[in-house]
C-alpha atoms as a PDB file:
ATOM      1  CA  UNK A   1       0.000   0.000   0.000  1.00  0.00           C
ATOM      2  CA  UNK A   2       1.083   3.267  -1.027  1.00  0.00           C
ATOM      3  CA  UNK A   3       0.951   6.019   1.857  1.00  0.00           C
ATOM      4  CA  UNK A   4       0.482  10.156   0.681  1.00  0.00           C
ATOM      5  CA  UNK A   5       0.907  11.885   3.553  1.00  0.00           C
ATOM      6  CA  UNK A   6      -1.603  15.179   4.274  1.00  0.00           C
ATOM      7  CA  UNK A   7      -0.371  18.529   4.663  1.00  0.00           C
ATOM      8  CA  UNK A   8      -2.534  21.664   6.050  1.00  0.00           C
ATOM      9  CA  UNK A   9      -2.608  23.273   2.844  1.00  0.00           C
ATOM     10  CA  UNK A  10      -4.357  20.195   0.906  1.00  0.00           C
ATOM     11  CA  UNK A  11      -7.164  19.594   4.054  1.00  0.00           C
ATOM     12  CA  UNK A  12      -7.814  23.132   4.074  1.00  0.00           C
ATOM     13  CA  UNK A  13      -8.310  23.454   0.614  1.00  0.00           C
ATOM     14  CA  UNK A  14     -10.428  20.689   0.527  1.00  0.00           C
ATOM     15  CA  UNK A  15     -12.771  21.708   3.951  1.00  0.00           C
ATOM     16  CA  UNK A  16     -12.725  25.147   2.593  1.00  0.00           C
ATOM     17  CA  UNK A  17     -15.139  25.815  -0.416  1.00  0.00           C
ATOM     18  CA  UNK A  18     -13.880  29.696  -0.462  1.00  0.00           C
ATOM     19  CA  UNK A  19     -10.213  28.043  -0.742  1.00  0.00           C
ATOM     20  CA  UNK A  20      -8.591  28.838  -4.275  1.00  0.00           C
ATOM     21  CA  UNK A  21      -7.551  25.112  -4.212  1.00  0.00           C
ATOM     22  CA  UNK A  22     -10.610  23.852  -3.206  1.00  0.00           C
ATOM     23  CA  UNK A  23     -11.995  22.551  -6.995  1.00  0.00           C
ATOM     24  CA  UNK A  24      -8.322  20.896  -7.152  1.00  0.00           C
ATOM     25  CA  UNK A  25      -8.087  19.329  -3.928  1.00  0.00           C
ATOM     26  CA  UNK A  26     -11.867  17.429  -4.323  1.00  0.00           C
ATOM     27  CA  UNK A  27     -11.143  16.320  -8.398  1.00  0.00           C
ATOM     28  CA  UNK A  28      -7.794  15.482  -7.007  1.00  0.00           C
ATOM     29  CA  UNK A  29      -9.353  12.701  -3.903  1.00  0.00           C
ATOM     30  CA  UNK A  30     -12.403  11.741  -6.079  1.00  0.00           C
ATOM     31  CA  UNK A  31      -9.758  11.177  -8.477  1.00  0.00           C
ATOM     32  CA  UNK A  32      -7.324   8.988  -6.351  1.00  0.00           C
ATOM     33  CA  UNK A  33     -10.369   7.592  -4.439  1.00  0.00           C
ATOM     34  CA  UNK A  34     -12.143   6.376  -7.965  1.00  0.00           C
ATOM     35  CA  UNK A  35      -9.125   4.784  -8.870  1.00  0.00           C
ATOM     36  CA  UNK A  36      -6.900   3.159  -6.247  1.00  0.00           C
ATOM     37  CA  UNK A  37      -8.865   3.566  -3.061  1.00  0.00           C
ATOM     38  CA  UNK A  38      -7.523   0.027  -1.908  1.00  0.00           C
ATOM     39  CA  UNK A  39      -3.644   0.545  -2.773  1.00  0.00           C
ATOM     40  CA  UNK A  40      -3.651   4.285  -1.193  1.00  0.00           C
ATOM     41  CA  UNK A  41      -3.376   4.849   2.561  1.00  0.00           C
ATOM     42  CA  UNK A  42      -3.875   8.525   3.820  1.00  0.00           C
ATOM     43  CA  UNK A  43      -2.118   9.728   6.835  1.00  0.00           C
ATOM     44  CA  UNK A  44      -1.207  12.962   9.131  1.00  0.00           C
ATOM     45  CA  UNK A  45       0.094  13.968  12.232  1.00  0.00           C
ATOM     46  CA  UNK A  46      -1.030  15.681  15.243  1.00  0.00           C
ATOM     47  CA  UNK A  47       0.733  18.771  14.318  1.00  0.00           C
ATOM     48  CA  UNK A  48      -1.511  18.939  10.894  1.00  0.00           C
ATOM     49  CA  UNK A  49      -4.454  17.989  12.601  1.00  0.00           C
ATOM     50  CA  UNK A  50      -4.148  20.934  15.042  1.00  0.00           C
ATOM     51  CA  UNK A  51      -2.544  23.600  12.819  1.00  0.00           C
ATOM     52  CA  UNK A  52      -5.728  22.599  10.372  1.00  0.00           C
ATOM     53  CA  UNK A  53      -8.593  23.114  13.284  1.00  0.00           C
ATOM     54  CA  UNK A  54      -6.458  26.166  14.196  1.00  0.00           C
ATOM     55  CA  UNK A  55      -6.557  27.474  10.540  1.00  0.00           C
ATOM     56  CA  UNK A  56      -9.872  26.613   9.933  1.00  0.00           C
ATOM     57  CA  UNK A  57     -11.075  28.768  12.866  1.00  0.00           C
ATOM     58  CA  UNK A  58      -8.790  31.653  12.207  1.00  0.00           C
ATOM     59  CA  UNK A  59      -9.461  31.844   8.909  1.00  0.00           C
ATOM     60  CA  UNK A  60     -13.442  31.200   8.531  1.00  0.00           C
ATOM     61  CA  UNK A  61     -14.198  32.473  12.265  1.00  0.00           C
ATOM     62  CA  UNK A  62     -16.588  29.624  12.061  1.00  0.00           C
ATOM     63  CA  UNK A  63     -16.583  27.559  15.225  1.00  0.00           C
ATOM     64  CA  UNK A  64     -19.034  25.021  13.853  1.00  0.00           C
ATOM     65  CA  UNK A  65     -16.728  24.437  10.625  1.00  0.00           C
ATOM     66  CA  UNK A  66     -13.714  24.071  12.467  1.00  0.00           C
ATOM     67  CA  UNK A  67     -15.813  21.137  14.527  1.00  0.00           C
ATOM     68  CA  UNK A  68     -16.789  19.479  11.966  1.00  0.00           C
ATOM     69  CA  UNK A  69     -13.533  19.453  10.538  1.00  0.00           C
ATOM     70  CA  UNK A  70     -11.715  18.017  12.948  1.00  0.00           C
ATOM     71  CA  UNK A  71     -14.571  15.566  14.024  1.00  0.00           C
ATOM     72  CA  UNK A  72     -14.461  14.472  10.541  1.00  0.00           C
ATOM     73  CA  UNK A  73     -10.396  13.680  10.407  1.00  0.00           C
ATOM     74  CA  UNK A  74     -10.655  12.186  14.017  1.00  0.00           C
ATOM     75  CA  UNK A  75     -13.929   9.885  13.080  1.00  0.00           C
ATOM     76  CA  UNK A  76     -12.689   8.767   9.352  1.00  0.00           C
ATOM     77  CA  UNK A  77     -12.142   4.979   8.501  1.00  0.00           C
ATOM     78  CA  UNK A  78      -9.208   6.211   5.657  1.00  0.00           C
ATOM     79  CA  UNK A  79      -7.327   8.571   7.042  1.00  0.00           C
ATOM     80  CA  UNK A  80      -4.780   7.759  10.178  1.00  0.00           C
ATOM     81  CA  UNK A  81      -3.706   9.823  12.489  1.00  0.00           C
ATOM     82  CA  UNK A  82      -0.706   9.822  14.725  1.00  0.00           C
ATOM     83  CA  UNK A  83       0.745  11.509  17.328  1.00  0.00           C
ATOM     84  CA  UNK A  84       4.109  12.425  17.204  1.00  0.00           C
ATOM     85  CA  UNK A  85       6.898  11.032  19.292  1.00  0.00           C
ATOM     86  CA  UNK A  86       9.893  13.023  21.091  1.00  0.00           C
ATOM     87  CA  UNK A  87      12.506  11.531  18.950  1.00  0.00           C
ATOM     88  CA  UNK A  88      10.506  12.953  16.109  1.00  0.00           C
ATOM     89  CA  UNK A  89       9.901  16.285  17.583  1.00  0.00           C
ATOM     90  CA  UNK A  90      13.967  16.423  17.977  1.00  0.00           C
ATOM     91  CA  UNK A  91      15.045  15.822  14.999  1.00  0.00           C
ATOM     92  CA  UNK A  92      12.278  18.091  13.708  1.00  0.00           C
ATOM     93  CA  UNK A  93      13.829  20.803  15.662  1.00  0.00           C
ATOM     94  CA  UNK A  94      17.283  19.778  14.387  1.00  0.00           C
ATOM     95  CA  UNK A  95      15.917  20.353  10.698  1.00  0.00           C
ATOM     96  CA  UNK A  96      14.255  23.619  11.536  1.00  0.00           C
ATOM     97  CA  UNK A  97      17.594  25.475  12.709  1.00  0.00           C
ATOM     98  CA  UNK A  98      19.667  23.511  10.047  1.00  0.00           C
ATOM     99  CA  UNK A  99      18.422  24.948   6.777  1.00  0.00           C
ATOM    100  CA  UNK A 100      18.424  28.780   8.067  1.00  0.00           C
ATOM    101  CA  UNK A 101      17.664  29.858   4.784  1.00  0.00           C
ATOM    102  CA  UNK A 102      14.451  27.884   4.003  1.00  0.00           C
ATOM    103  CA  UNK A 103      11.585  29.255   4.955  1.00  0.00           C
ATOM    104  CA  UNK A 104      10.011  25.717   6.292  1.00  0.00           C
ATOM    105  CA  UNK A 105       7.803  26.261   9.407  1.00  0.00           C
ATOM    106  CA  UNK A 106       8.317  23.983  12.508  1.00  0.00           C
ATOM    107  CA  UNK A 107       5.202  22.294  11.590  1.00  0.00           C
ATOM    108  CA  UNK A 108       6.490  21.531   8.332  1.00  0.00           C
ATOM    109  CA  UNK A 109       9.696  19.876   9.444  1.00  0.00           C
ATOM    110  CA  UNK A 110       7.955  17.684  12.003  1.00  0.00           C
ATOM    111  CA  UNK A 111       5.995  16.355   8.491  1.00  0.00           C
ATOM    112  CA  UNK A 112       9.288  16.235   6.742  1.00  0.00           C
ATOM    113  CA  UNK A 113      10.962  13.859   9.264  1.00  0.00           C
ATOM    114  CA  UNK A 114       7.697  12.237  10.141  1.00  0.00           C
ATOM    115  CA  UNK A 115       7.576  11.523   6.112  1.00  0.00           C
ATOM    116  CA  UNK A 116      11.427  10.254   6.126  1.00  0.00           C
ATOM    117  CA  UNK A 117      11.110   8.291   9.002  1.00  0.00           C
ATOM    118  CA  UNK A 118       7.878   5.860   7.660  1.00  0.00           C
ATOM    119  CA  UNK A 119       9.743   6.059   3.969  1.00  0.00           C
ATOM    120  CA  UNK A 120       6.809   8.725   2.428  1.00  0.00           C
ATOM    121  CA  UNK A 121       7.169  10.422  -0.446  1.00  0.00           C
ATOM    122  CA  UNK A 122       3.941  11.163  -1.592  1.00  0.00           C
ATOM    123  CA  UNK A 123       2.637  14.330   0.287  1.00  0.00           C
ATOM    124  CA  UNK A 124      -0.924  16.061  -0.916  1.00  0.00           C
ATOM    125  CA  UNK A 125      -0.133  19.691  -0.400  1.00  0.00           C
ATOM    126  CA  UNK A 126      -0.058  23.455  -2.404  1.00  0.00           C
ATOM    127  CA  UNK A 127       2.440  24.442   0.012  1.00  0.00           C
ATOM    128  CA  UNK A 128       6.468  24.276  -2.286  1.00  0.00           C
ATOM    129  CA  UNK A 129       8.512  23.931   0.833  1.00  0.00           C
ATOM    130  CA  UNK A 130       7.859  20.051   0.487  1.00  0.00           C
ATOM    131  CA  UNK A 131       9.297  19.773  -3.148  1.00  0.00           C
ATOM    132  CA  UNK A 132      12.154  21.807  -1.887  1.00  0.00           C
ATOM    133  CA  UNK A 133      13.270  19.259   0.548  1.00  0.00           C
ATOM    134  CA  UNK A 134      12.523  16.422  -2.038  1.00  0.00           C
ATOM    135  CA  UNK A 135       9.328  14.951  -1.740  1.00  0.00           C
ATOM    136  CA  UNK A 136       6.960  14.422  -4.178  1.00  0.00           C
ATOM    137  CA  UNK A 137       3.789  16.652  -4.140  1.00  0.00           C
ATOM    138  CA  UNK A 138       0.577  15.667  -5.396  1.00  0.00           C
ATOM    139  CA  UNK A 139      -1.757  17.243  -6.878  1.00  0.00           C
ATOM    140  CA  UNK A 140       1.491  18.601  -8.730  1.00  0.00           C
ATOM    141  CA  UNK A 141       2.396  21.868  -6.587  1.00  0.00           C
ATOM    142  CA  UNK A 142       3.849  24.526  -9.349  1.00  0.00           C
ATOM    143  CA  UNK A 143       6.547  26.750  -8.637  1.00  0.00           C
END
């Protein structure tokens, strides 16, 4: 089974009709979910998952949306979820003050290692600081 790994910019996208990505993001699971449902496995972290709800609510000052959101993510029988471990969050921090001039948020390094550790290459995303450090984004992010 083939794991792509869910960044913030991809959920909120897809949760968020107003999103510029939003059209892209749905065609993009329909897509994947039409065609290899059974050899894809979707996964995130509990850094996405809370920098998501965060966004959501920031963003859409909509409590209710930001809910249903996360309930969704926390109740769904595709996507996994998991927490973070201190060994990750190290050498997360470790990649964050290596490459001073990358403009990679903490957030985004814990996903980087979390990715290298479990051998993912496959992230969904808009966000180009994952093609900079080598992974492969789908839907294709340009730039």
């Amino acid at each position: 089974m083939e794991l792509i790994f869910l960044d913030t910019s991809f959920l909120f996208a897809y949760y968020n009709q107003n999103d510029k990505h939003h059209q892209r993001a749905h065609r993009f699971f329909q897509e994947v979910i039409q065609n290899h449902s059974a050899e894809i496995g979707w996964v995130l972290t509990d850094y996405i998952f809370d920098e998501l709800v965060t966004l959501i609510l920031i963003r859409t000052k909509d409590k209710t949306k930001a809910i249903f959101t996360g309930k969704s993510l926390l109740n769904s029988k595709t996507i996994q979820l998991f927490h973070l471990k201190p060994e990750t969050i190290d050498r997360s921090w470790t990649l964050f003050t290596k490459y001073r001039d990358k403009l990679w948020s903490f957030t985004d390094c814990t996903s980087i290692t979390f990715m290298q550790e479990n051998r993912i290459s496959k992230v969904a995303t808009f966000d180009v600081h994952f093609k900079e450090a080598g992974l492969v984004s789908v839907p294709l992010v340009r730039g």
